[in-house]
C-alpha atoms as a PDB file:
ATOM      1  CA  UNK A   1    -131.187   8.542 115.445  1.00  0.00           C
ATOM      2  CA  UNK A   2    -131.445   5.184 113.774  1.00  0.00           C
ATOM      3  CA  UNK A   3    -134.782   4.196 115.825  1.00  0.00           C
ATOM      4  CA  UNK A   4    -136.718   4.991 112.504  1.00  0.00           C
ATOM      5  CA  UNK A   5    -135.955   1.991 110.695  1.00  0.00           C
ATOM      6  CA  UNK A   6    -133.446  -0.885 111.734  1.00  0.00           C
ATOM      7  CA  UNK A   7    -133.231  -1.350 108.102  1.00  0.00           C
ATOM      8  CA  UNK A   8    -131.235   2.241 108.087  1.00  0.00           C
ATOM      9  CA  UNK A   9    -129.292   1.077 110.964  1.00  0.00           C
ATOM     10  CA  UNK A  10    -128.251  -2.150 109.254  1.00  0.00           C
ATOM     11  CA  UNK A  11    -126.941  -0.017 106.255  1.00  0.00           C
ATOM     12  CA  UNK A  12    -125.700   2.611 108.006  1.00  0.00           C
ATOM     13  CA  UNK A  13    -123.492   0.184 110.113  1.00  0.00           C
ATOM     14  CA  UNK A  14    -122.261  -1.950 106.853  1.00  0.00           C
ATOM     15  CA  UNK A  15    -120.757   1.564 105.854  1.00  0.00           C
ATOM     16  CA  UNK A  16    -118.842   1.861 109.021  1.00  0.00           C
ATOM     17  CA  UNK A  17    -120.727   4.663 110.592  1.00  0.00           C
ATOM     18  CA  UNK A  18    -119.793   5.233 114.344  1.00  0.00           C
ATOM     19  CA  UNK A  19    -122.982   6.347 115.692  1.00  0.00           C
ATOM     20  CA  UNK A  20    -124.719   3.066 113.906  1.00  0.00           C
ATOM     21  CA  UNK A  21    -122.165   1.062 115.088  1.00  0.00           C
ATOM     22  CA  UNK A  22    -122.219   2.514 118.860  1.00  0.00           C
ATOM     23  CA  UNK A  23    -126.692   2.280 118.692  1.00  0.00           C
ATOM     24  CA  UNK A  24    -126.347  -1.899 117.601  1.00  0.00           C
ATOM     25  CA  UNK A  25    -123.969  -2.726 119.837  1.00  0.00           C
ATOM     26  CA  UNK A  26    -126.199  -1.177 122.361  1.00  0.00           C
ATOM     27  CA  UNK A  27    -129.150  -2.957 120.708  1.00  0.00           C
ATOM     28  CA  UNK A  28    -127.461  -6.548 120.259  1.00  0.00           C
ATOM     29  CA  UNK A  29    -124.853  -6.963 123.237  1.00  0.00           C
ATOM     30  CA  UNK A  30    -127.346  -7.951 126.037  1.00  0.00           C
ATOM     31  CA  UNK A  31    -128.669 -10.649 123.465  1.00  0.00           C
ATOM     32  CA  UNK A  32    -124.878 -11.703 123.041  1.00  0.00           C
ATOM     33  CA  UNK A  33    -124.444 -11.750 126.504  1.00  0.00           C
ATOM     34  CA  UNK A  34    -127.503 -14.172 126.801  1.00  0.00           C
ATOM     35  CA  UNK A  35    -126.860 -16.553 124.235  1.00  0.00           C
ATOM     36  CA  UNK A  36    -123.450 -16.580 125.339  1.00  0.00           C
ATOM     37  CA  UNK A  37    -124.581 -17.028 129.340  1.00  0.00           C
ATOM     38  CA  UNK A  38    -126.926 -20.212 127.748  1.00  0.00           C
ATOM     39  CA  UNK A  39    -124.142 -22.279 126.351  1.00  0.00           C
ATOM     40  CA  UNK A  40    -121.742 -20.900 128.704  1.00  0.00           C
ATOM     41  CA  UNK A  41    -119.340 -19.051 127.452  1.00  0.00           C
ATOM     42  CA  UNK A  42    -118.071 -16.198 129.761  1.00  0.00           C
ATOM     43  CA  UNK A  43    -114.832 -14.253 130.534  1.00  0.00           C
ATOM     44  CA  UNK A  44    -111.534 -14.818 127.791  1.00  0.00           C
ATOM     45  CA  UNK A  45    -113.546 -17.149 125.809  1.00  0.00           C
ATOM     46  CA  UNK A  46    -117.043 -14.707 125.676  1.00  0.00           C
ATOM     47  CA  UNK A  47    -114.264 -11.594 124.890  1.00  0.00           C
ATOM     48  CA  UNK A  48    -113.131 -13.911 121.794  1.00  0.00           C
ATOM     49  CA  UNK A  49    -116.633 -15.488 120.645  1.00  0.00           C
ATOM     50  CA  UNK A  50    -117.643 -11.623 120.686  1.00  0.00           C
ATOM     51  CA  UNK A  51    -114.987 -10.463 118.590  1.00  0.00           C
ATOM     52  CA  UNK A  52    -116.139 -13.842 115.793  1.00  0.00           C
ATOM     53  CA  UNK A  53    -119.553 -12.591 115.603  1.00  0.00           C
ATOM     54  CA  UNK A  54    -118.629  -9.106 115.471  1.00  0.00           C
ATOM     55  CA  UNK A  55    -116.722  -9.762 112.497  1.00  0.00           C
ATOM     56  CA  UNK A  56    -118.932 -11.928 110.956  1.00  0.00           C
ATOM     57  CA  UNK A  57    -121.376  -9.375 111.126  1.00  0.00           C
ATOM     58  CA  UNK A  58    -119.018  -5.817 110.188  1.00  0.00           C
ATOM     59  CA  UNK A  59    -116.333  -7.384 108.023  1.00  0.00           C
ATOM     60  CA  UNK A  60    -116.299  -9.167 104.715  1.00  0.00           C
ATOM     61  CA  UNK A  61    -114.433 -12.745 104.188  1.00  0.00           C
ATOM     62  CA  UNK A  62    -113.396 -14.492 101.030  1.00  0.00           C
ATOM     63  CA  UNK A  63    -116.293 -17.113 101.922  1.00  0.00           C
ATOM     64  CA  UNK A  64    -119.293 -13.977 102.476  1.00  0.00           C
ATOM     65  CA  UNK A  65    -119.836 -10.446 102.596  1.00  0.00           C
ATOM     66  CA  UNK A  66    -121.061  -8.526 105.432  1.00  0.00           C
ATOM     67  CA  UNK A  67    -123.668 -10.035 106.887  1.00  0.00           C
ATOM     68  CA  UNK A  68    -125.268  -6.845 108.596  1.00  0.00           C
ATOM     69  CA  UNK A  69    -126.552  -6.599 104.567  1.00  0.00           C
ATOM     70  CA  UNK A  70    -128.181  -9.828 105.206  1.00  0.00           C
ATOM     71  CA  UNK A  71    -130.721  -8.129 107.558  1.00  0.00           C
ATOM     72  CA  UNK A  72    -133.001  -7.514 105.448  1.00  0.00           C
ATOM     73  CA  UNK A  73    -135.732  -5.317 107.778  1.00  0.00           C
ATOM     74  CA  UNK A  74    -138.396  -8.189 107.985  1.00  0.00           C
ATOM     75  CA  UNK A  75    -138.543  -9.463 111.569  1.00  0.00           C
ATOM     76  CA  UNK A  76    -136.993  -7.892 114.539  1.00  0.00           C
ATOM     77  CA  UNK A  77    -132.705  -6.984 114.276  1.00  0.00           C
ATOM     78  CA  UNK A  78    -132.340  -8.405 117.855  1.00  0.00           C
ATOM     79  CA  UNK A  79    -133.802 -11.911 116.824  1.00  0.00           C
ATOM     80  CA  UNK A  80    -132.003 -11.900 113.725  1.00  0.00           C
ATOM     81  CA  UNK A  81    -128.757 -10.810 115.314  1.00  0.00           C
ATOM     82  CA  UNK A  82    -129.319 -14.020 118.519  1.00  0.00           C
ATOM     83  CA  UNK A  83    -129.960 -16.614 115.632  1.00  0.00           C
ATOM     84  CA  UNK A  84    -126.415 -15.298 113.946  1.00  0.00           C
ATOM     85  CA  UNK A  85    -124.883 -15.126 117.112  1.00  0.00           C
ATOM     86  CA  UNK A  86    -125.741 -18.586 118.279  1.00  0.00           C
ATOM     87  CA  UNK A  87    -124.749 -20.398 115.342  1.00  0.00           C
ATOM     88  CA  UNK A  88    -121.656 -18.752 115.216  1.00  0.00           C
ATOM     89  CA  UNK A  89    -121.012 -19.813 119.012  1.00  0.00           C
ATOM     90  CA  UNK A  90    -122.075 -23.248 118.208  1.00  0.00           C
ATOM     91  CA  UNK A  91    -119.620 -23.825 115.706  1.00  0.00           C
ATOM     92  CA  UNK A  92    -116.956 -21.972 117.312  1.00  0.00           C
ATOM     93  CA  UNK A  93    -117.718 -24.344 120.424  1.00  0.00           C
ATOM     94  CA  UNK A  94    -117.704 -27.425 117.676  1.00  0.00           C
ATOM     95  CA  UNK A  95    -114.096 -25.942 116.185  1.00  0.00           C
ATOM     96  CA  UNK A  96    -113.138 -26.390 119.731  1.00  0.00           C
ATOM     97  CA  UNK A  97    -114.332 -29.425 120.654  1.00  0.00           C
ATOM     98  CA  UNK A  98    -112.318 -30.728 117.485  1.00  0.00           C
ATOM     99  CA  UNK A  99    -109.200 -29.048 118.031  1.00  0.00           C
ATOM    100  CA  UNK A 100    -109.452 -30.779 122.100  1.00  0.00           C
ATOM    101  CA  UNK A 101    -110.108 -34.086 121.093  1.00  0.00           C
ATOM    102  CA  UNK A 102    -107.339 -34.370 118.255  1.00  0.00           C
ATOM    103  CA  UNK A 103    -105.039 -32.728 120.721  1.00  0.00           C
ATOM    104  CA  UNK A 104    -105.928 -35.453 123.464  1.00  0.00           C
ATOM    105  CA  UNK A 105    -105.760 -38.047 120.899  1.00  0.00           C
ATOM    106  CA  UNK A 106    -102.066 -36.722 119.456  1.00  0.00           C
ATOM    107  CA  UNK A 107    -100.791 -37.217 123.134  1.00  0.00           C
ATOM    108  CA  UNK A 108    -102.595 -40.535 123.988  1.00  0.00           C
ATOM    109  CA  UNK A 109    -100.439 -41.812 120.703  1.00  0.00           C
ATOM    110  CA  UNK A 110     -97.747 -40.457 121.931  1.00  0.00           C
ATOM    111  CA  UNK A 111     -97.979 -41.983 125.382  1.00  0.00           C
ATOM    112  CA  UNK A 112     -98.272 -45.399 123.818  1.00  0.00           C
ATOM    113  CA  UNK A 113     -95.592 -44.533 121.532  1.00  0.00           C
ATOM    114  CA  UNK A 114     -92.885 -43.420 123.667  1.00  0.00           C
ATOM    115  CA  UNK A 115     -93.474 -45.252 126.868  1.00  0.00           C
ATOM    116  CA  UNK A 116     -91.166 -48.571 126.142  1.00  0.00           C
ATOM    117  CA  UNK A 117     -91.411 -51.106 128.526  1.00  0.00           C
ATOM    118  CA  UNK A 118     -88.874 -53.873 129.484  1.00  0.00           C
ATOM    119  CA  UNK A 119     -91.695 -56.476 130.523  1.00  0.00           C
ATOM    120  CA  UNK A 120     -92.517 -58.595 127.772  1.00  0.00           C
ATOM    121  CA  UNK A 121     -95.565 -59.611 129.301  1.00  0.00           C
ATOM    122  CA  UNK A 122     -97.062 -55.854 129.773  1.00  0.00           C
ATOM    123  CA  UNK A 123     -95.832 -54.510 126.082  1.00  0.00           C
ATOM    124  CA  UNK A 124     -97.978 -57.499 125.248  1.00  0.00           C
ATOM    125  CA  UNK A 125    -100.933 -56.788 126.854  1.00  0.00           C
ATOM    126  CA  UNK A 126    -100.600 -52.574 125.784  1.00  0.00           C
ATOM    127  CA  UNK A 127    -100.459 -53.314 122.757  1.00  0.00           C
ATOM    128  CA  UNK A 128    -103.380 -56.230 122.889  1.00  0.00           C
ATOM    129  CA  UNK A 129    -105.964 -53.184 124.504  1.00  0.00           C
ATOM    130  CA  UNK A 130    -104.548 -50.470 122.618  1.00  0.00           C
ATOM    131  CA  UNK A 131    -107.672 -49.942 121.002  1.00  0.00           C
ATOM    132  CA  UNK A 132    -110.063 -50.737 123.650  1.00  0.00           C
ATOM    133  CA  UNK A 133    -108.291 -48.016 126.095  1.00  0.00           C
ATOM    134  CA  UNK A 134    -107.938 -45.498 122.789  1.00  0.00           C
ATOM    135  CA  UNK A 135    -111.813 -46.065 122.478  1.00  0.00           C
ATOM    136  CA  UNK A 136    -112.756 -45.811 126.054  1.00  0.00           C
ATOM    137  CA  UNK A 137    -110.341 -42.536 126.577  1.00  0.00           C
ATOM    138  CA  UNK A 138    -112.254 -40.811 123.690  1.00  0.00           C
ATOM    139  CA  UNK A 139    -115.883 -41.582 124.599  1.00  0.00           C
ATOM    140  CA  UNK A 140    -114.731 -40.430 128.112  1.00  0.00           C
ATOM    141  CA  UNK A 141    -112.728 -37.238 126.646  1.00  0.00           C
ATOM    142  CA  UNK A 142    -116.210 -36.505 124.348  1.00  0.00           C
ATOM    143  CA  UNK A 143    -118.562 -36.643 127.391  1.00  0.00           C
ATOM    144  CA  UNK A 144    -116.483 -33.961 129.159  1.00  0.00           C
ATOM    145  CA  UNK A 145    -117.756 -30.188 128.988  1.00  0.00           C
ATOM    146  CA  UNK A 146    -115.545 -27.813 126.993  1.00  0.00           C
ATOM    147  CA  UNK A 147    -113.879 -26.348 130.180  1.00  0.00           C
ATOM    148  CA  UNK A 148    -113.427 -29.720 131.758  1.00  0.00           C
ATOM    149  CA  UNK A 149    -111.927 -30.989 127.913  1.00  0.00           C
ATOM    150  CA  UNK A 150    -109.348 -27.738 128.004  1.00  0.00           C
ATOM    151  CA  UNK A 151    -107.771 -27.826 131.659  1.00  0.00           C
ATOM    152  CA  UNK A 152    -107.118 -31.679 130.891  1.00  0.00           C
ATOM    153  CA  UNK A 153    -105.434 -30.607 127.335  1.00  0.00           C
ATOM    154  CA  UNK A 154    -103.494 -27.894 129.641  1.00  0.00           C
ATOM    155  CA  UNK A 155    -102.540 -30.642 132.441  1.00  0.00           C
ATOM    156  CA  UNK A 156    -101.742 -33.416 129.834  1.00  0.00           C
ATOM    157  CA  UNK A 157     -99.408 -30.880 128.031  1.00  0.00           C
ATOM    158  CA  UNK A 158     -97.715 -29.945 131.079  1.00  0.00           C
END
């Protein structure tokens, strides 16, 4: 039905149209899937990452309108719809890989903050590396993959 132009389909879906909606998520999910597959992103977190980048494209914000009406009809939908849907992965995966280290930072102050000691000699030399072990813990926290940098927030909060 919407074959004839993907410019009609764009519009079409930016005014909420079912059967537009149904034909580009029919068009666009296997290119999802892949960029998704490519930084790997799959099960709970590809569910959520889908839902982003459906509303980014269907559903206005304060900071943009729809960007369906962005698609302007030169190039191919599918391309333009992967290049959305990658950036918008990529930043969700940066908003993540924020929230993980500040969470693994909060509790590596809080170790050191909570963890008196009675030997003089050892509260000296914790709080003489301090820094060192705070630098070496987030260098080794930042070269972890995403998963690996979640089940340690999950076992360090346990």
């Amino acid at each position: 039905m919407y074959r004839r132009t993907l410019r009609g389909l764009a519009y079409a879906c930016s005014t909420g149209c079912d059967d537009a909606l149904k034909a580009f998520t029919q068009e666009c999910e296997g290119e999802l899937r892949a960029v998704a597959q490519k930084l790997k992103i799959f099960g709970d977190e590809l569910d959520d990452v889908r839902q982003i980048v459906w509303d980014k494209v269907f559903l206005e914000s304060p900071e943009h309108s729809k960007r369906i009406l962005e698609y302007r009809g030169a190039g191919r939908l599918l391309h333009w719809f992967r290049v959305l849907a990658a950036r918008t992965m990529l930043d969700e995966l940066r908003k993540a890989r924020r929230s993980d280290k500040q969470q693994l930072l909060a509790r590596d102050s809080a170790l050191w903050n909570t963890a008196p000691s009675a030997d003089p000699e050892f509260a000296n030399m914790r709080n003489k590396y301090k820094d060192s072990f705070r630098a070496a813990f987030e260098s080794a926290a930042h070269s972890l993959e995403p998963e690996e940098r979640r089940n340690l927030v999950r076992i360090a909060g346990s």
